[in-house]
Protein backbone atom coordinates (compact mmCIF):
# COMPACT_ATOMS: atom_id res chain seq x y z
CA UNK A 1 -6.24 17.57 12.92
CA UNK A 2 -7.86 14.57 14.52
CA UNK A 3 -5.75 11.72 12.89
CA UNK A 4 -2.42 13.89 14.44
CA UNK A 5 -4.46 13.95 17.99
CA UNK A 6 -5.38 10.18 18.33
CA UNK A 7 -1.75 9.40 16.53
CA UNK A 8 -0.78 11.74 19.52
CA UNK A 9 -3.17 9.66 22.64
CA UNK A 10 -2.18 6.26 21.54
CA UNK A 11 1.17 6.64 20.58
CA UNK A 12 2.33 8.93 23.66
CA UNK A 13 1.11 5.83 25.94
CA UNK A 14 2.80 3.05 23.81
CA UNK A 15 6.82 2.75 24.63
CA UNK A 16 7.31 0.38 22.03
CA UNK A 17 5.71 2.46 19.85
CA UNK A 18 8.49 5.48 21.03
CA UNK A 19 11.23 2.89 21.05
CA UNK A 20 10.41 2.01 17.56
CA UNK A 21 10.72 5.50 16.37
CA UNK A 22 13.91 6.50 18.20
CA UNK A 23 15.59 3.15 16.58
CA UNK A 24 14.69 4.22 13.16
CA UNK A 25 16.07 8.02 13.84
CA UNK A 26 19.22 6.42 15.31
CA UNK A 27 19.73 3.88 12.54
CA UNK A 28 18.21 5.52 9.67
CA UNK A 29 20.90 5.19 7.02
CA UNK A 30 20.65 8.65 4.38
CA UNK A 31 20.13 12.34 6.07
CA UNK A 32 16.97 13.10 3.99
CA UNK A 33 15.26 10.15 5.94
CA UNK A 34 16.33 11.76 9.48
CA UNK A 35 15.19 14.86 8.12
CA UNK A 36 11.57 13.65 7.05
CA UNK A 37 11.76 11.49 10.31
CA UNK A 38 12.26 14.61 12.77
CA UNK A 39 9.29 16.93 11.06
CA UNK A 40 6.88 13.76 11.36
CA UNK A 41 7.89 13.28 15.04
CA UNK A 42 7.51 17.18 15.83
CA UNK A 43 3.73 16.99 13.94
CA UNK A 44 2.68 14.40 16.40
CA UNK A 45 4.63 15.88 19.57
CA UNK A 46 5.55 12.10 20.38
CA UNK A 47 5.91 12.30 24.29
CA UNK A 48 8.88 10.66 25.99
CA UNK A 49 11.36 11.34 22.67
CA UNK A 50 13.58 14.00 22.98
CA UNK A 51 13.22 15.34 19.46
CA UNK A 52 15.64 18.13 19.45
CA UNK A 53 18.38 16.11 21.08
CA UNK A 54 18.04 13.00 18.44
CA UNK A 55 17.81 15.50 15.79
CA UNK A 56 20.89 17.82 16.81
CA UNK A 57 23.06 14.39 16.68
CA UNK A 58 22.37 13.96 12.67
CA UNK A 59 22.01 18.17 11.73
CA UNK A 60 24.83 20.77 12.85
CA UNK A 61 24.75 24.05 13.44
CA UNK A 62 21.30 24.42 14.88
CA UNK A 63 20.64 26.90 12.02
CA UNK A 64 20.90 23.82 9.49
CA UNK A 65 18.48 22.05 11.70
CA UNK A 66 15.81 24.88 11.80
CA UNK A 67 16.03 25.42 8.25
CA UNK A 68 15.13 21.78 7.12
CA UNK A 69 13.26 20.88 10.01
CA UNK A 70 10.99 23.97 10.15
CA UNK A 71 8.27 23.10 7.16
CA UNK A 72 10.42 23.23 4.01
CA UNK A 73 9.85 19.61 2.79
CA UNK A 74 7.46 18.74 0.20
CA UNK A 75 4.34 16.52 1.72
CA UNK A 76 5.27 13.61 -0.71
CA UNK A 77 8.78 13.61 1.38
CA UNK A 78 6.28 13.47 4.65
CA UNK A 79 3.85 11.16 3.51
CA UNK A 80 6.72 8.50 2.40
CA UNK A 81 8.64 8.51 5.42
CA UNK A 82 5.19 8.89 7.53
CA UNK A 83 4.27 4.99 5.63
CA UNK A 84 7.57 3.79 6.51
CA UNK A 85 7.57 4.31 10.55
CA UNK A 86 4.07 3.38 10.94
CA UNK A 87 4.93 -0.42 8.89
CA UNK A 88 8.10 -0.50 10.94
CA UNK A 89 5.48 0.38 14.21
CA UNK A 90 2.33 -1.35 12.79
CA UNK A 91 4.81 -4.71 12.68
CA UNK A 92 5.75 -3.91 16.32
CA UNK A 93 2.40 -3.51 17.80
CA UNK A 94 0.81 -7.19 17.89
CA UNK A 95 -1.98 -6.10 19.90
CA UNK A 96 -2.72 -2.31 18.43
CA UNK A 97 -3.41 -3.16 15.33
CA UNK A 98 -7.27 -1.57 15.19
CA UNK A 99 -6.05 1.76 16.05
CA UNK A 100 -2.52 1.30 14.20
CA UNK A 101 -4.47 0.09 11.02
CA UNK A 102 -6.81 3.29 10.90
CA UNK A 103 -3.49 5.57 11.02
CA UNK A 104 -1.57 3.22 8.43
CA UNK A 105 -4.50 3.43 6.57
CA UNK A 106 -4.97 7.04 6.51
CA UNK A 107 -1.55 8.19 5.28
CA UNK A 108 -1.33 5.58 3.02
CA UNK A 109 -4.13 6.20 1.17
CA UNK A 110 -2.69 10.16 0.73
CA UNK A 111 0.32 8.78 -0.72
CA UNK A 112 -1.27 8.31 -4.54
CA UNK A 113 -0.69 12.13 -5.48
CA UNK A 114 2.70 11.87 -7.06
CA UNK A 115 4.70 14.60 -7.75
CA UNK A 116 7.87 12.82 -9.92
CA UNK A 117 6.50 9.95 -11.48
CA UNK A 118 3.26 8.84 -12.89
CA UNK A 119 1.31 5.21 -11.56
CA UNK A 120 -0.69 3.48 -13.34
CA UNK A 121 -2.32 -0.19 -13.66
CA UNK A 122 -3.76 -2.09 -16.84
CA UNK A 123 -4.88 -5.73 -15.48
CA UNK A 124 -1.95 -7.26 -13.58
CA UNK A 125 1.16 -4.94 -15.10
CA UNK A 126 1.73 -1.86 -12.96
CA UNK A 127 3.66 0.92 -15.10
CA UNK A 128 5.93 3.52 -13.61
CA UNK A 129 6.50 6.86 -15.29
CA UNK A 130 9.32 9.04 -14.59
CA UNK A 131 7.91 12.35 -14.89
CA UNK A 132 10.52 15.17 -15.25
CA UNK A 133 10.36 15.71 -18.93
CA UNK A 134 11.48 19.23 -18.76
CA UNK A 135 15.13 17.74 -17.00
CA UNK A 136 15.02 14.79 -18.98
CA UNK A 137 13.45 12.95 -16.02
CA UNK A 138 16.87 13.22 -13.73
CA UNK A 139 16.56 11.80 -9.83
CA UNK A 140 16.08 14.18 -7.01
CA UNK A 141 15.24 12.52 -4.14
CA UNK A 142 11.58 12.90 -4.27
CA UNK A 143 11.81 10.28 -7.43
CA UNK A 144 13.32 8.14 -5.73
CA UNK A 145 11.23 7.89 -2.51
CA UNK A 146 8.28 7.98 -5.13
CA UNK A 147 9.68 4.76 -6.70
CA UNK A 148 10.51 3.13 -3.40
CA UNK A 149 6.27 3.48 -2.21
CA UNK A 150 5.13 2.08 -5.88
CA UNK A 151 7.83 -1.18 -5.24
CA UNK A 152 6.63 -1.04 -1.13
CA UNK A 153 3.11 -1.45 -2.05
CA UNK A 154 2.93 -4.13 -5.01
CA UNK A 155 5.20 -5.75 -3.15
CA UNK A 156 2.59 -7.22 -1.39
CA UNK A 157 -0.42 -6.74 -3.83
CA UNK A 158 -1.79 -9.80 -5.56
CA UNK A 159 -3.46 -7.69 -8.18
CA UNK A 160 0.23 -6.59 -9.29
CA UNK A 161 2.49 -9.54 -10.96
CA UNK A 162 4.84 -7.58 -13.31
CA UNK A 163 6.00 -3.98 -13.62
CA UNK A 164 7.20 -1.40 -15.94
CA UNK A 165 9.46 1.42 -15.59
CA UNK A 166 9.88 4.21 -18.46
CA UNK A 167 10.16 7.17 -18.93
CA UNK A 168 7.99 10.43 -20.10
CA UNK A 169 8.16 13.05 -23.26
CA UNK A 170 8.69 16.62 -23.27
CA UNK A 171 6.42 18.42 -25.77
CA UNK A 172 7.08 21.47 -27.29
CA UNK A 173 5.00 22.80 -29.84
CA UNK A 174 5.59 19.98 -32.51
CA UNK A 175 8.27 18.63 -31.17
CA UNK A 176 8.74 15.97 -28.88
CA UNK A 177 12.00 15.03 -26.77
CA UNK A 178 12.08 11.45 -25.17
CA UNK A 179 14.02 10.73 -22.56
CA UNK A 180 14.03 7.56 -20.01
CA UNK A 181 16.35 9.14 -17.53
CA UNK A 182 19.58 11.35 -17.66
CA UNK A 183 20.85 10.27 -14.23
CA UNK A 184 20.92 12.73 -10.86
CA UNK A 185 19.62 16.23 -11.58
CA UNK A 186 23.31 18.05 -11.75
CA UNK A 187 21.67 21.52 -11.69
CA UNK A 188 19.87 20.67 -8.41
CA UNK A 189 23.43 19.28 -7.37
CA UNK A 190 25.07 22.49 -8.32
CA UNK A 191 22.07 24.80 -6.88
CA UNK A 192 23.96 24.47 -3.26
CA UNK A 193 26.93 22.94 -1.41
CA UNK A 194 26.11 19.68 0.58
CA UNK A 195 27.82 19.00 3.38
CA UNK A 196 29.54 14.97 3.69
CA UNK A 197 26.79 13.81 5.41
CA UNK A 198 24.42 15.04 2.69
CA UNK A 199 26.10 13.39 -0.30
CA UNK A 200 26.32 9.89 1.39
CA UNK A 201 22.45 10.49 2.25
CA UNK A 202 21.64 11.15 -1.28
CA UNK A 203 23.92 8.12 -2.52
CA UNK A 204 22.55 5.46 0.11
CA UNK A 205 18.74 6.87 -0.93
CA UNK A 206 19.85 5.89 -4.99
CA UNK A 207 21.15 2.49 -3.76
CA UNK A 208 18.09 1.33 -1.59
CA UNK A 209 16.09 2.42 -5.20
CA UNK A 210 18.14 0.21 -7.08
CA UNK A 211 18.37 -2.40 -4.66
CA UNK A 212 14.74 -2.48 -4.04
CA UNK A 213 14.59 -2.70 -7.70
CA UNK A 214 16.54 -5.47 -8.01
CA UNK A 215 14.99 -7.32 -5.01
CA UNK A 216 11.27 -6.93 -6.20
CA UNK A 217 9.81 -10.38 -5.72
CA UNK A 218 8.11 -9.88 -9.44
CA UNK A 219 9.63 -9.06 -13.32
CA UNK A 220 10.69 -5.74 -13.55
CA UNK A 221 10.76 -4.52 -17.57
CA UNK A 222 12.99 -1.05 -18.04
CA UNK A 223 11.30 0.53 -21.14
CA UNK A 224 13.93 2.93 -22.63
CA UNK A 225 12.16 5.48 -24.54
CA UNK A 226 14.92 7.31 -24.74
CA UNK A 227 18.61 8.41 -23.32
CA UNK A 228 19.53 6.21 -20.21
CA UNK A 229 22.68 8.00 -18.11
CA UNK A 230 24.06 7.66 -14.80
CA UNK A 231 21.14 6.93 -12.30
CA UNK A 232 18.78 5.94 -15.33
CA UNK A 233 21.11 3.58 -16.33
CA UNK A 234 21.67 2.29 -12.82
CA UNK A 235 17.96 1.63 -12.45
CA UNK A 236 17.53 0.07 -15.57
CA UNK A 237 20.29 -2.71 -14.78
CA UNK A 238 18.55 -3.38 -11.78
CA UNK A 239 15.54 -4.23 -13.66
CA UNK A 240 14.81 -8.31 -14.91
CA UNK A 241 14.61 -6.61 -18.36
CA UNK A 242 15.35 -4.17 -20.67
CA UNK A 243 13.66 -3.25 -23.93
CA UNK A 244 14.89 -0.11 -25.89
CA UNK A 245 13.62 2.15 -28.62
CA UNK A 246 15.97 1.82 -31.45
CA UNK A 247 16.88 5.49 -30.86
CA UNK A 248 17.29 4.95 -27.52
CA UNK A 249 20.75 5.09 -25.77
CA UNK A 250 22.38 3.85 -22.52
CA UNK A 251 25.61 4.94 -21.43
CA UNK A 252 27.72 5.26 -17.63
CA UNK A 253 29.32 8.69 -18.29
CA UNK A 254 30.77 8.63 -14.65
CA UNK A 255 34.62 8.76 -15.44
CA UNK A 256 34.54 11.71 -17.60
CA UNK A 257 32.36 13.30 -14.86
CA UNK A 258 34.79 12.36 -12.47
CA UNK A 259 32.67 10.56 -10.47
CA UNK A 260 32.04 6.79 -10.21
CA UNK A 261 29.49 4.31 -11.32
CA UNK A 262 27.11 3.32 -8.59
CA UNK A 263 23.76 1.07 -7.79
CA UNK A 264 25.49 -2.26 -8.40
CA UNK A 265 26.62 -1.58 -11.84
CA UNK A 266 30.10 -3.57 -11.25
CA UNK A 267 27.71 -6.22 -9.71
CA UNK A 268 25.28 -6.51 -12.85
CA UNK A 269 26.99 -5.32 -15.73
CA UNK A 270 29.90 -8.04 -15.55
CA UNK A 271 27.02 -10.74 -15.50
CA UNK A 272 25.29 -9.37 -18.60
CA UNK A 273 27.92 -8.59 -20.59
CA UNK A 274 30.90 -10.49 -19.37
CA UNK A 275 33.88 -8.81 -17.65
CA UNK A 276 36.02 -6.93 -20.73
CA UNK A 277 32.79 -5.62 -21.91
CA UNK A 278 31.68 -4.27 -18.88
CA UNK A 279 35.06 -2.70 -18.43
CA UNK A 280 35.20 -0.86 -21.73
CA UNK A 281 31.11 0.43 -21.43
CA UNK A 282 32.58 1.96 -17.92
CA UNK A 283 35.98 2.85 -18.47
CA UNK A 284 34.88 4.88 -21.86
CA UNK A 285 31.56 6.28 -20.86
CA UNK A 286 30.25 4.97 -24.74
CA UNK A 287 27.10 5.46 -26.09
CA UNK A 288 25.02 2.83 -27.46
CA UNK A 289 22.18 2.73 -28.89
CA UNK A 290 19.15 -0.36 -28.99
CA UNK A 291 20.63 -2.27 -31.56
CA UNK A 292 24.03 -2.62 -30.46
CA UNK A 293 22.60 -2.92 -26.29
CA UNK A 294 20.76 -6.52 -27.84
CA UNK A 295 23.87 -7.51 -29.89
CA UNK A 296 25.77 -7.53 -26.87
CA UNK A 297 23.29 -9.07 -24.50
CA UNK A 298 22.53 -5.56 -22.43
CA UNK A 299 18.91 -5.13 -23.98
CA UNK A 300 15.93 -7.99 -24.78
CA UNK A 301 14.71 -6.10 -27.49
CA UNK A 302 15.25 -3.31 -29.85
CA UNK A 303 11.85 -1.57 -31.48
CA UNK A 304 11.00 1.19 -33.23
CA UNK A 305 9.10 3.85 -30.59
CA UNK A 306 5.61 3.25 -31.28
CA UNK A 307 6.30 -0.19 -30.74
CA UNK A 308 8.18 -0.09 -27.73
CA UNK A 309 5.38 0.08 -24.73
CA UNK A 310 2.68 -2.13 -26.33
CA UNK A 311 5.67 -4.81 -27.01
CA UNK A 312 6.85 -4.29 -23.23
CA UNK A 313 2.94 -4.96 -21.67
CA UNK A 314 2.97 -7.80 -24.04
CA UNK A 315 5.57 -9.19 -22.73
CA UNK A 316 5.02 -8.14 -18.67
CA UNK A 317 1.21 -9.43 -19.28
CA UNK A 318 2.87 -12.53 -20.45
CA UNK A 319 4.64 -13.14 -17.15
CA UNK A 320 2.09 -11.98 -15.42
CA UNK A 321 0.03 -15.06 -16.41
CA UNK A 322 2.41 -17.65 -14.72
CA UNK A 323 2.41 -19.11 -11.66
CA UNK A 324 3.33 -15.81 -8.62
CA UNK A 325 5.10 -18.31 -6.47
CA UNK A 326 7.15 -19.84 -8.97
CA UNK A 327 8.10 -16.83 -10.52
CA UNK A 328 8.79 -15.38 -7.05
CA UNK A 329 11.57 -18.40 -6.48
CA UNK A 330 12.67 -18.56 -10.12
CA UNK A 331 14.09 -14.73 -9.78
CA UNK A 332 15.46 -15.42 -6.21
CA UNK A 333 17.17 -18.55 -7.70
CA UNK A 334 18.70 -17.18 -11.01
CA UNK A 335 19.92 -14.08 -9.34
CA UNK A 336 21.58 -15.94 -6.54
CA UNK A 337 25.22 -15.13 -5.66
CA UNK A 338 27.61 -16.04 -8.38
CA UNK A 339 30.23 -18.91 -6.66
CA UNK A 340 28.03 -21.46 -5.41
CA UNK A 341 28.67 -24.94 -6.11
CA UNK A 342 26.65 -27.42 -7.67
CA UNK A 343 25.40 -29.41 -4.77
CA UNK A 344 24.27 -26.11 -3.02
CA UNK A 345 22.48 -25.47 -6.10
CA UNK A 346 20.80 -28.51 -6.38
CA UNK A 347 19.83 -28.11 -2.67
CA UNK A 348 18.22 -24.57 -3.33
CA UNK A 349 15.90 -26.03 -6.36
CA UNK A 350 14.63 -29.15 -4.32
CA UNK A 351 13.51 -27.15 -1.76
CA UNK A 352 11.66 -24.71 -4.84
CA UNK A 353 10.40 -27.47 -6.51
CA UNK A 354 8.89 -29.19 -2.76
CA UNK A 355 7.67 -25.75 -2.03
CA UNK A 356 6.03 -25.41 -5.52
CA UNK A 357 4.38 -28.69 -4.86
CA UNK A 358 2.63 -27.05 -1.94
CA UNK A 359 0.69 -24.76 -3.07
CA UNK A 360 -2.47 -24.50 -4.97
CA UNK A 361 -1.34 -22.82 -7.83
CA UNK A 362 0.82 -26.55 -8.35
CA UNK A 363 -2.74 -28.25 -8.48
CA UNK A 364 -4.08 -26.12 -10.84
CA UNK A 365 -1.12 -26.55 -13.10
CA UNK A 366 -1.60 -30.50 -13.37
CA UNK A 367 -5.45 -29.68 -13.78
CA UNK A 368 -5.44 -27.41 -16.07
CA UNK A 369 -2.59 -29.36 -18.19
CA UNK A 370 -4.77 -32.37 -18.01
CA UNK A 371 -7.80 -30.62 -19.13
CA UNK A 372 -6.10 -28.58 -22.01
CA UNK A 373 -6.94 -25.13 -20.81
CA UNK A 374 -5.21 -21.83 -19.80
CA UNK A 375 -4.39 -22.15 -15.67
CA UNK A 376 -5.95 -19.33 -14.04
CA UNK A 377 -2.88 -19.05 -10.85
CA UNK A 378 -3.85 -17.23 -7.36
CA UNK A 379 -0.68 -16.83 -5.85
CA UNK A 380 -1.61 -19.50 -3.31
């Protein structure tokens, strides 16, 4: 293919561009990434890195390494971790970027066919839909590196100032079965015996999701359509907000699946719900549904179904409309680290508020206040 032979001429006669990619092999933090890493590498035939060697250091017996590294992953997996080394290299290269761009560019723009979840944009609000109905929309790790390019790219796109996540419906006949998420995908689990490395690959992969989540410089509105478990529930904490159908239920299962509670939930769920709360949603695994998650401050809102995703846009369309740069420090600032002290506080918000004052979007505010109309804000 001629985007794998000019990858191959300019990248074979940039070190840095070589360094780069060893780094991420050697540091790269879950298996499934070294994995994906080591079939990209072995497409381009990167000269100067000693695949095999790098490789053999993360996957033992050479039997395990042929079997993942010999064209069983999906071309999503490829395509995600392709995006990821050529920002990490694109950043690196100052004075490539013509060349880099066209390559960025190119695998980038084949990373739209999603095979987990379903994207889609109305105005400003970006919606992502888990899309596993027929497992209840449980995480294999394809969802999650699915979720992670959605978050990398409107990261950085001005046309996207508020997301959803939800989930899909599995229709049968007449029937329909809702489900937001019901956690990690136990039968894939079960399907095959992981070795160490494998499970803390699989486990760091679900906390960069959440984390990423969490971190997302815009709001973030979970839209529980219906049962929230494990991982679901995990994501859904990690999101600004969290509306529920009525029928909808959230629960953390993990101690009578003896297994434990992970992507921050003893980080968040203490701060929503207070401390004795938190202990007894975790420590009993209970169920509750929409009504009782807004009683005790888990949930926004409670709706009926049919209510639930126009009520959610309304709301993320709402944020949408404010000022991106304000919004962008008024997250950062209420989800600071709990202990700081007052004057550190105070500190953080003059600097906001001066920053705020910099920026166009401040000067439309006082224009538009003084001229009674609705500020239209750029994110500048």
């Amino acid at each position: 293919m001629p985007i794998l032979a000019e990858a191959h001429l300019w990248i074979g006669t940039n070190w840095w561009c070589r360094y780069c990619l060893e780094t991420l092999i050697i540091k790269a933090s879950f298996i499934y990434t070294k994995k994906l890493v080591y079939t990209l590498l072995v497409s381009l035939q990167v000269s100067g890195v000693s695949v095999q060697a790098l490789c053999s250091a993360f996957l033992t017996p050479e039997t395990e390494t042929k079997k993942h590294c010999d064209g069983q992953l999906s071309s999503a997996q490829n395509l995600s971790i392709s995006v990821r080394i050529l920002e990490k290299c694109k950043q690196a290269n100052e004075g490539c970027h013509n060349k880099w761009d066209f390559l960025y560019v190119h695998v980038r723009s084949l990373m739209m066919n999603y095979s987990t979840i379903k994207y889609s944009q109305d105005g400003c609000v970006g919606t992502i839909r888990l899309n596993r109905p027929e497992r209840m929309n449980a995480v294999i790790e394809e969802m999650y590196l699915e979720i992670q390019d959605v978050l990398d790219r409107s990261r950085s796109d001005p046309a996207i100032r508020a997301l959803i996540l939800t989930g899909s419906v599995l229709k049968k006949g007449n029937v329909e079965k809702q489900a937001f998420c019901a956690g990690a995908d136990l039968k894939k689990h079960s399907a095959g015996e992981r070795s160490h490395a494998q499970k803390r690959g699989y486990i760091m992969l679900a906390h960069e999701t959440t984390r990423d989540i969490y971190t997302f410089p815009k709001p973030v509105i979970a839209a529980l359509n219906g049962p929230a478990r494990g991982a679901g529930a995990e994501m859904a904490l990690s999101c600004d907000f969290i509306f529920m159908a009525d029928d909808a239920t959230i629960a953390f299962p993990e101690t009578g699946l003896g297994s434990f509670v992970g992507g921050g939930v003893t980080y968040h769920l203490p701060r929503i719900v207070g401390l004795t709360r938190a202990k007894e949603l975790v420590y009993s695994g209970r169920v509750v549904n929409g009504e009782t998650a807004v009683s005790m401050g888990l949930a926004l809102k409670s709706l009926p179904l049919e209510e639930l995703m126009p009520e959610a846009n309304a709301f993320a369309k709402e944020l949408s409309e404010k000022a991106p740069i304000s919004m962008e420090l008024a997250k950062k600032r209420l989800q600071h680290p709990p202990g700081l002290d007052i004057d550190t506080i105070l500190i953080l918000e003059a600097e906001a508020i001066i920053s705020c004052m910099d920026t166009e979007d401040w000067h439309e505010g006082i224009r538009s206040f003084n001229e009674k109309r609705k500020p239209v804000y750029k994110g500048k």
